[in-house]
C-alpha atoms as a PDB file:
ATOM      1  CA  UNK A   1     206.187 -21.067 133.067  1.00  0.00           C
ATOM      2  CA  UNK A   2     209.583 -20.934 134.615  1.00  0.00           C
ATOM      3  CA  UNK A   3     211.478 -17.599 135.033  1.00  0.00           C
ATOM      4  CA  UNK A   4     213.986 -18.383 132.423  1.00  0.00           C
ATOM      5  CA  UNK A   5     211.506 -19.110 129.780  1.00  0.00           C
ATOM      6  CA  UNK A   6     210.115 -15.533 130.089  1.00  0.00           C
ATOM      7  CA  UNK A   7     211.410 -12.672 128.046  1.00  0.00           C
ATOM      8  CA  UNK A   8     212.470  -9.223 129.077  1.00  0.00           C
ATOM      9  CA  UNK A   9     211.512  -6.664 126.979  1.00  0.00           C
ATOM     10  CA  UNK A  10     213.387  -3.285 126.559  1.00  0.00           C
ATOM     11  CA  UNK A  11     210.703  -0.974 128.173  1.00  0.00           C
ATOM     12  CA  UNK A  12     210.791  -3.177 131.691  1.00  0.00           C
ATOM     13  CA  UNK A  13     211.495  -1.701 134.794  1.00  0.00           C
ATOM     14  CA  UNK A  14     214.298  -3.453 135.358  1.00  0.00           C
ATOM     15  CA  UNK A  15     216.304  -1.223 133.089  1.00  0.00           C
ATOM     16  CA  UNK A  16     215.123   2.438 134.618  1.00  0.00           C
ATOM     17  CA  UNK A  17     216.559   1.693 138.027  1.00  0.00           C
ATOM     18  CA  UNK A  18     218.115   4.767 139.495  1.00  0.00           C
ATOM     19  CA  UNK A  19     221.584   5.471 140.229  1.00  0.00           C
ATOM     20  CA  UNK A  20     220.429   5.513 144.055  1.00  0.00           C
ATOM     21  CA  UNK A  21     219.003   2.394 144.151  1.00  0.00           C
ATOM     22  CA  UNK A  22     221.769   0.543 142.222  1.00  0.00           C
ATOM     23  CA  UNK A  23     224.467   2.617 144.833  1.00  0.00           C
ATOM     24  CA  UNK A  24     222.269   1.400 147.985  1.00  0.00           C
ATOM     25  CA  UNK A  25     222.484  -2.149 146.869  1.00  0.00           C
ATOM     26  CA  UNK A  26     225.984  -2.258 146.146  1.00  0.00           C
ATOM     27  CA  UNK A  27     226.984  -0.806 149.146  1.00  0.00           C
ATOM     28  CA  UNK A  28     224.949  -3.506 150.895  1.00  0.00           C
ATOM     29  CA  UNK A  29     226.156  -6.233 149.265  1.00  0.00           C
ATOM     30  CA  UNK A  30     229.547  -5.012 149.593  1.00  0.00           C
ATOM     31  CA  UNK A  31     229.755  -3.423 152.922  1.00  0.00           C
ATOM     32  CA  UNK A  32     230.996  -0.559 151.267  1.00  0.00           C
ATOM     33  CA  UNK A  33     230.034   3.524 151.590  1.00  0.00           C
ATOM     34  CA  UNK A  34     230.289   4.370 148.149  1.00  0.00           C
ATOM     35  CA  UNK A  35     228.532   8.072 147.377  1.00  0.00           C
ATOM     36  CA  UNK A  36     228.317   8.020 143.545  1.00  0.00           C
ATOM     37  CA  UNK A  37     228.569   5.558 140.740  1.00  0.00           C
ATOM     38  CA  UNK A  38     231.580   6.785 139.210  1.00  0.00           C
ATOM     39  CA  UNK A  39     233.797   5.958 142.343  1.00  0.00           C
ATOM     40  CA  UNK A  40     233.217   1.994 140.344  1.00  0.00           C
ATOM     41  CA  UNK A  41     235.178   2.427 137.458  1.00  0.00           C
ATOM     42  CA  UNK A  42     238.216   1.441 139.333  1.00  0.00           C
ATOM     43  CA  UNK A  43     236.834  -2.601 139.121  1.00  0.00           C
ATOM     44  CA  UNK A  44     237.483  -3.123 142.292  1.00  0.00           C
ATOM     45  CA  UNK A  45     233.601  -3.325 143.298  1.00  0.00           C
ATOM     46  CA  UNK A  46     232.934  -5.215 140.388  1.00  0.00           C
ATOM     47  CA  UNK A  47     235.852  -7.852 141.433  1.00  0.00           C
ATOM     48  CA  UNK A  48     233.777  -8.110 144.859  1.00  0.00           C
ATOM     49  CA  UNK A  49     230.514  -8.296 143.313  1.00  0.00           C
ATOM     50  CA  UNK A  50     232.235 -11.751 141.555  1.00  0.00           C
ATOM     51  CA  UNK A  51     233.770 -12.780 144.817  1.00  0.00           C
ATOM     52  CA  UNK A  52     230.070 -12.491 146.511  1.00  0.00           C
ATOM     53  CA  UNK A  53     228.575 -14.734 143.637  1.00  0.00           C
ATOM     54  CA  UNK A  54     231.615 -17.164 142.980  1.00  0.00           C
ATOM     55  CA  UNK A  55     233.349 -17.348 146.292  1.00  0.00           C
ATOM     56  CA  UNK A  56     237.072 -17.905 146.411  1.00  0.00           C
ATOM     57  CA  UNK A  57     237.538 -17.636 143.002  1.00  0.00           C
ATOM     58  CA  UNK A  58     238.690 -13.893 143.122  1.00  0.00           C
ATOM     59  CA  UNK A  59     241.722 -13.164 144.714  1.00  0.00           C
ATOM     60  CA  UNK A  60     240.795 -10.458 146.813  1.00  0.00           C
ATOM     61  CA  UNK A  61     244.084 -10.007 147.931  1.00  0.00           C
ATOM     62  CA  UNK A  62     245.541  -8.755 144.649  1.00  0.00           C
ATOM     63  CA  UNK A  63     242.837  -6.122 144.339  1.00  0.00           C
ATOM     64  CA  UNK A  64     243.943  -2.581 144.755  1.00  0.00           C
ATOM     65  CA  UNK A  65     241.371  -0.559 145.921  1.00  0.00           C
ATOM     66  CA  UNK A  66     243.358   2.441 146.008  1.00  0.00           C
ATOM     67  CA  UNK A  67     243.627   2.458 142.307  1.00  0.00           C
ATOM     68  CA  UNK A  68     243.201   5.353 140.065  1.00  0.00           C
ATOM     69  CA  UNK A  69     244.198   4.653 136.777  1.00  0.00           C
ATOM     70  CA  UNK A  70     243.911   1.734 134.498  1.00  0.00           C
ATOM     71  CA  UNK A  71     247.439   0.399 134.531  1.00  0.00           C
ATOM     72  CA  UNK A  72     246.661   0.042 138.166  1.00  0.00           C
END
């Protein structure tokens, strides 16, 4: 059975995965030092996280990763 034809149910340990754990792999696929989850809300991690899986298609350039508020 291939790994798309199995379902996920709600109770799988793929959704209890600790803040921690979710930090420690961002900031390795990154390269960044984030300390908590809230310092992602900007979308500036999330805009890398897109560059790392579709590369070149987000211009990194025109992210602001000094950000702080949504019109930013």
């Amino acid at each position: 059975m291939a790994a798309a034809d199995q379902s996920i149910s709600l109770m799988d340990g793929t959704y209890f995965v600790g803040r921690k754990e979710i930090l420690d792999w961002v900031n390795g696929l990154c390269g960044t030092s984030l300390a908590k989850v809230e310092q992602t809300c900007t979308g500036a991690v999330a805009c890398q996280i897109l560059d790392a899986m579709y590369p070149g298609k987000v211009p990194m350039s025109k992210v602001d990763w000094a950000a702080n508020k949504d019109y930013e």
